[in-house]
C-alpha atoms as a PDB file:
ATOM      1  CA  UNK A   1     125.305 102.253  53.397  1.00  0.00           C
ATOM      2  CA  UNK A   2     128.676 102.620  54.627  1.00  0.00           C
ATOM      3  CA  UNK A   3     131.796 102.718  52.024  1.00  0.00           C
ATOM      4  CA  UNK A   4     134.118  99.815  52.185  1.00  0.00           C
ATOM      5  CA  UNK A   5     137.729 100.872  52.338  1.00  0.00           C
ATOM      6  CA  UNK A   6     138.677 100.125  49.075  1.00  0.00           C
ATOM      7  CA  UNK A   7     135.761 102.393  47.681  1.00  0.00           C
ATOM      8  CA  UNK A   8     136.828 105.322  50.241  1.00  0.00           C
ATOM      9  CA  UNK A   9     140.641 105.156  48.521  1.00  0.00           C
ATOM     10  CA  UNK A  10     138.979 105.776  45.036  1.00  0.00           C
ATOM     11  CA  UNK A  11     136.877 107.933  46.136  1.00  0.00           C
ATOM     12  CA  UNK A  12     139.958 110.140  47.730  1.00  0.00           C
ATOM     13  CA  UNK A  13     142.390 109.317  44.693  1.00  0.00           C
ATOM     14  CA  UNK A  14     139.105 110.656  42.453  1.00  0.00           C
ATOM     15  CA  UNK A  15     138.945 113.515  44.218  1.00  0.00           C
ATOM     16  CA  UNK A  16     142.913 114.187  44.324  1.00  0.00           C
ATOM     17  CA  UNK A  17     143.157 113.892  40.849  1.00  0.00           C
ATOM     18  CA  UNK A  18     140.311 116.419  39.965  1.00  0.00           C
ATOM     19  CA  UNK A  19     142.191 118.918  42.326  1.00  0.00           C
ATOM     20  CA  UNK A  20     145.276 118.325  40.486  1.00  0.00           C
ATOM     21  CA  UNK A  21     143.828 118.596  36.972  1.00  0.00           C
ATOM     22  CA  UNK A  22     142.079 121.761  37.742  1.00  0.00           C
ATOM     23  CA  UNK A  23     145.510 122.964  39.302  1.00  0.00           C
ATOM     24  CA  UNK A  24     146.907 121.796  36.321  1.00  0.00           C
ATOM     25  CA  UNK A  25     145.491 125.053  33.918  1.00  0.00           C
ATOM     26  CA  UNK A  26     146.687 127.262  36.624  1.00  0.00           C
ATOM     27  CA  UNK A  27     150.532 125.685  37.054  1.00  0.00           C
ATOM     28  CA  UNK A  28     150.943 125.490  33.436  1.00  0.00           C
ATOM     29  CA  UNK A  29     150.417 129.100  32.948  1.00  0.00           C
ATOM     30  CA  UNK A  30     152.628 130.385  35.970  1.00  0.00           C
ATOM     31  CA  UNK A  31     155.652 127.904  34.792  1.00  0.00           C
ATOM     32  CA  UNK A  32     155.225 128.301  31.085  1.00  0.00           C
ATOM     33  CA  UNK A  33     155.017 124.879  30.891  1.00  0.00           C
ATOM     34  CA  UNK A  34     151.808 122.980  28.419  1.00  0.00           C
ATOM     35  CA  UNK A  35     153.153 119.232  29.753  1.00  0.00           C
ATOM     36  CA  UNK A  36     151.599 120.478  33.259  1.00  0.00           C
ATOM     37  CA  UNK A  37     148.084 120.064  31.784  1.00  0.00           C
ATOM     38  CA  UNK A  38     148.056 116.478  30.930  1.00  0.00           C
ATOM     39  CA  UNK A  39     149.864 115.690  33.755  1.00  0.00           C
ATOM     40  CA  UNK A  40     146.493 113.815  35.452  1.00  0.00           C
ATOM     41  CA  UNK A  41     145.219 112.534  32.137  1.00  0.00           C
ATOM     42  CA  UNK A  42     146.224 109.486  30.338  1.00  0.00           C
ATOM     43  CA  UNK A  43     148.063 109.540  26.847  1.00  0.00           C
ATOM     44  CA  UNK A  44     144.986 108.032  24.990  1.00  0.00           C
ATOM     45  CA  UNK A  45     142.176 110.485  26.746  1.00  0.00           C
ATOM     46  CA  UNK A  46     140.188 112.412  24.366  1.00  0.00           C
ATOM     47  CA  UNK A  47     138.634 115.897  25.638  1.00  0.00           C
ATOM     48  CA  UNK A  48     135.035 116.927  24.434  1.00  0.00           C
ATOM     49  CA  UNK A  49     133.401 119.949  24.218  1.00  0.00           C
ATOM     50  CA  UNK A  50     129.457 121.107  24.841  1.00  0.00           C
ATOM     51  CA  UNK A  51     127.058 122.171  24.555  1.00  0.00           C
ATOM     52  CA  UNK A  52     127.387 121.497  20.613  1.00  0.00           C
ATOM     53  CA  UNK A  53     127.068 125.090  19.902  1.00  0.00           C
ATOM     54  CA  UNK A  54     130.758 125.453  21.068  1.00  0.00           C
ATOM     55  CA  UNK A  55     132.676 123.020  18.692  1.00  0.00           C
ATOM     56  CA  UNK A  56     130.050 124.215  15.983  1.00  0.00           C
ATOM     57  CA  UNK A  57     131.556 128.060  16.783  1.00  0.00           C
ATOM     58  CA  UNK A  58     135.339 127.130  15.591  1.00  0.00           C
ATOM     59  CA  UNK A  59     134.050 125.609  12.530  1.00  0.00           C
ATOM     60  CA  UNK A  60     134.289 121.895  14.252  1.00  0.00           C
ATOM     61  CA  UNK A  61     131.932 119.175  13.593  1.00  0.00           C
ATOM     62  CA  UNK A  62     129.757 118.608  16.912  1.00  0.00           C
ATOM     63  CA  UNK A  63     131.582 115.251  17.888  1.00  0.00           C
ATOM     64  CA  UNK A  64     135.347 116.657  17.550  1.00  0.00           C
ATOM     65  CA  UNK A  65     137.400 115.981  20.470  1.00  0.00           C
ATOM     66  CA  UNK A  66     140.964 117.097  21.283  1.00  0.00           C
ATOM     67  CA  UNK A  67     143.640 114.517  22.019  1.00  0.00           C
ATOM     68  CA  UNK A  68     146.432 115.046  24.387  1.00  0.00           C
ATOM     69  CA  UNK A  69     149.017 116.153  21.592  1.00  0.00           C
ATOM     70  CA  UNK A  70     146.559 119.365  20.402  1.00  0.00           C
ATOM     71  CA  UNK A  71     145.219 120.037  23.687  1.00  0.00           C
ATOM     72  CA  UNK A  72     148.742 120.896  24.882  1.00  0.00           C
ATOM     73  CA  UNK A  73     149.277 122.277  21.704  1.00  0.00           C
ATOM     74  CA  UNK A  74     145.973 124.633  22.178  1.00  0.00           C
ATOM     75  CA  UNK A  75     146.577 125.312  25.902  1.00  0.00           C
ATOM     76  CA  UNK A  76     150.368 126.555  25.434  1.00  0.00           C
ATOM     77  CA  UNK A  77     148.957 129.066  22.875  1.00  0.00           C
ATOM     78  CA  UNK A  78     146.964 130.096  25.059  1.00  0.00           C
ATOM     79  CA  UNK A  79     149.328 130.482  27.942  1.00  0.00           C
ATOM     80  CA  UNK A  80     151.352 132.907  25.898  1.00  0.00           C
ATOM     81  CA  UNK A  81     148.567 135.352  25.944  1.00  0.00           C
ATOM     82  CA  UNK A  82     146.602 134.779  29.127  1.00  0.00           C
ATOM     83  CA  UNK A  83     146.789 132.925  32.522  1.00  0.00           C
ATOM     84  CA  UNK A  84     144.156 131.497  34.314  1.00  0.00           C
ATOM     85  CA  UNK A  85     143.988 132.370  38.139  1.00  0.00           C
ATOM     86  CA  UNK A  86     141.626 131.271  41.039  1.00  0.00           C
ATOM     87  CA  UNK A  87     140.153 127.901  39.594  1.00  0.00           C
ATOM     88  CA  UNK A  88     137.998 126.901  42.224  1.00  0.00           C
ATOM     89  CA  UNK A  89     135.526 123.687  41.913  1.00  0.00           C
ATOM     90  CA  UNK A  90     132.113 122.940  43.317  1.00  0.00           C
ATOM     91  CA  UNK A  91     129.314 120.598  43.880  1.00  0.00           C
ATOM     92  CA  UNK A  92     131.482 117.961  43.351  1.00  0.00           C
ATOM     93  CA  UNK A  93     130.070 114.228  42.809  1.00  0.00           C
ATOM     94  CA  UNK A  94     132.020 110.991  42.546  1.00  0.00           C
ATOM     95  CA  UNK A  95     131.107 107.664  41.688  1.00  0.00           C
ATOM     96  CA  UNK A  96     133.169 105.137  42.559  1.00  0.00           C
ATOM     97  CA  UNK A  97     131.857 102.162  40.433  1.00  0.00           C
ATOM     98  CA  UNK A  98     131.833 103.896  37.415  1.00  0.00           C
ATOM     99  CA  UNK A  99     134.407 105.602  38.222  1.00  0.00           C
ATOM    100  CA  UNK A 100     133.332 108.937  37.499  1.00  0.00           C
ATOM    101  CA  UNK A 101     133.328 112.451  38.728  1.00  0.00           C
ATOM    102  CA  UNK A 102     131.380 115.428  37.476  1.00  0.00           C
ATOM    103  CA  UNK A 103     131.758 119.144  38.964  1.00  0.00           C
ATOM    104  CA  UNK A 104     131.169 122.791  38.137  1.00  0.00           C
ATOM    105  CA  UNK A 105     134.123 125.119  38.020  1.00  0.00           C
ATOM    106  CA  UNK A 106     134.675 129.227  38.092  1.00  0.00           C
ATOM    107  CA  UNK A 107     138.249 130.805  37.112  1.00  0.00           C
ATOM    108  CA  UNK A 108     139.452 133.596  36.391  1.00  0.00           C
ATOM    109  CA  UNK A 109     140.605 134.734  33.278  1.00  0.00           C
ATOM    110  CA  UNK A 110     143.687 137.113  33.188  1.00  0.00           C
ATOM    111  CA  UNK A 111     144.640 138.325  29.574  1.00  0.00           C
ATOM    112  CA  UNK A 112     147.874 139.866  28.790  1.00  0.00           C
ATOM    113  CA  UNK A 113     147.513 143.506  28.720  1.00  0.00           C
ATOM    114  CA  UNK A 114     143.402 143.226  29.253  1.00  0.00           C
ATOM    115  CA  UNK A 115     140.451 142.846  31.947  1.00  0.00           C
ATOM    116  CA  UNK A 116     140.246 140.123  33.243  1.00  0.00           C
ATOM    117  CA  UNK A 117     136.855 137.392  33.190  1.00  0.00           C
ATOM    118  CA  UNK A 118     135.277 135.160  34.758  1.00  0.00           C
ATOM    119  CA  UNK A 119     135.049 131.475  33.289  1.00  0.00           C
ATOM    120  CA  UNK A 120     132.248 129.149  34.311  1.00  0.00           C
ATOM    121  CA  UNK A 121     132.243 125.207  33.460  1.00  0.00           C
ATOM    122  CA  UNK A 122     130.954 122.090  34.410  1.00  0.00           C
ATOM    123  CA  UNK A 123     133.144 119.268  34.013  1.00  0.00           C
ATOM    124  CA  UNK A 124     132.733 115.251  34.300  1.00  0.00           C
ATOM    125  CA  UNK A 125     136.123 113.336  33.912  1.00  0.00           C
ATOM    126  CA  UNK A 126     136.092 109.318  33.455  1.00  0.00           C
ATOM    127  CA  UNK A 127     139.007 107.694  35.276  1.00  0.00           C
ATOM    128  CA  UNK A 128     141.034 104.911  35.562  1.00  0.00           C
ATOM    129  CA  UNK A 129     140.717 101.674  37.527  1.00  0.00           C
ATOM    130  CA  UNK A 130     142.483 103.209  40.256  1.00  0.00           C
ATOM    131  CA  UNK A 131     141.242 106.871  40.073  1.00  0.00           C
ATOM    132  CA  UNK A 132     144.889 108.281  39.464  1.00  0.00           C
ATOM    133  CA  UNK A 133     143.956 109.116  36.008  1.00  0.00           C
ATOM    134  CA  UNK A 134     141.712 110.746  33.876  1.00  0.00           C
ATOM    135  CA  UNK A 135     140.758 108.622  30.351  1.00  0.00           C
ATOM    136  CA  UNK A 136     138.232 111.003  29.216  1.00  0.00           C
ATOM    137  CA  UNK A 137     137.073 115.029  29.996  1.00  0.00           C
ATOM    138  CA  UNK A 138     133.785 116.447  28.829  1.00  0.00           C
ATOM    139  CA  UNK A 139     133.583 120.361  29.565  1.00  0.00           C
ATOM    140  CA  UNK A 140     130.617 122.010  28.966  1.00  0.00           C
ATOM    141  CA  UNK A 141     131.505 125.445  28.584  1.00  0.00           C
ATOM    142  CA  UNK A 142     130.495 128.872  28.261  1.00  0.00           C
ATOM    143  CA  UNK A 143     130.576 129.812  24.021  1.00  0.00           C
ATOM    144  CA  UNK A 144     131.268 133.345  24.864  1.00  0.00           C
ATOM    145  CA  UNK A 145     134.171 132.858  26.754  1.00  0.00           C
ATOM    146  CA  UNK A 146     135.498 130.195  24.763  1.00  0.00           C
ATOM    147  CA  UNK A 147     135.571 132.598  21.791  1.00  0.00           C
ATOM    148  CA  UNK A 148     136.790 135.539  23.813  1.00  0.00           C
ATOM    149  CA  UNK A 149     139.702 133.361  24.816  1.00  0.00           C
ATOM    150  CA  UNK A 150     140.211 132.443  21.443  1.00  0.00           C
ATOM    151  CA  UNK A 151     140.497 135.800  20.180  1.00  0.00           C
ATOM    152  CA  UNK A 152     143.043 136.798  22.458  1.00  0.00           C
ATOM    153  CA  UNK A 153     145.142 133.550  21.626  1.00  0.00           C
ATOM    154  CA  UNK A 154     144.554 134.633  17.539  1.00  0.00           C
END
């Protein structure tokens, strides 16, 4: 079935805004500047963590999520001590009616002073009627990393 035009717009605009918000952890590092990362997102989305073993390891409850305010407040402390370099996405998927994407990343993780890391994720962002932004990120992430990040932000 061929894509009408209207679909093939989203479908670009969906796929220019997950480039951007993946850009986004890497820009807001090398301009020491935490705005950059909700740049793509709107003001009300709400960022979730799994598997539940991750929110579980910071002492959260397994349904916390981060709004925009703390996750720029959490990202710029942990620009101060590490950058992220080399985000690069794959197997990318994008549905156009619901208006979703879903994707696995690998960066890499460059701490001040340390070795760097590699950090693994898969990612599926909910966007809004026109694709241009994201209303809702769910990361499923790697505990290990997550708490070796966090220690180097302590």
């Amino acid at each position: 079935m061929a894509l009408s035009p209207s679909s093939t717009n989203l479908r670009e605009r969906i796929e220019a805004t997950v480039r951007a918000f993946l850009s986004a952890y890497e820009e807001g590092g090398v301009n020491d500047d935490a705005s950059i990362i909700n740049r793509d997102v709107t003001t009300e989305c709400t960022r979730h963590l799994l598997p539940a073993s991750v929110p579980h390891a910071f002492g959260l409850s397994t349904d916390f999520f981060f709004d925009t305010k703390t996750y720029q407040e959490t990202y710029a402390k942990d620009i101060k001590v590490l950058k992220f370099r080399n985000f690069n996405s794959a197997n990318l998927v994008i549905d156009t009616n619901a208006r979703r994407a879903a994707f696995t990343s690998i960066a890499t993780v460059h701490p001040n002073g340390g070795e760097s890391y590699l950090a693994e994720a898969a990612w599926f962002l909910y966007f809004n009627q026109d694709g241009s932004k994201i209303e809702k990120v769910v990361e499923f992430c790697d505990k290990e990393v997550l708490l070796k990040m966090a220690n180097t932000a302590a």
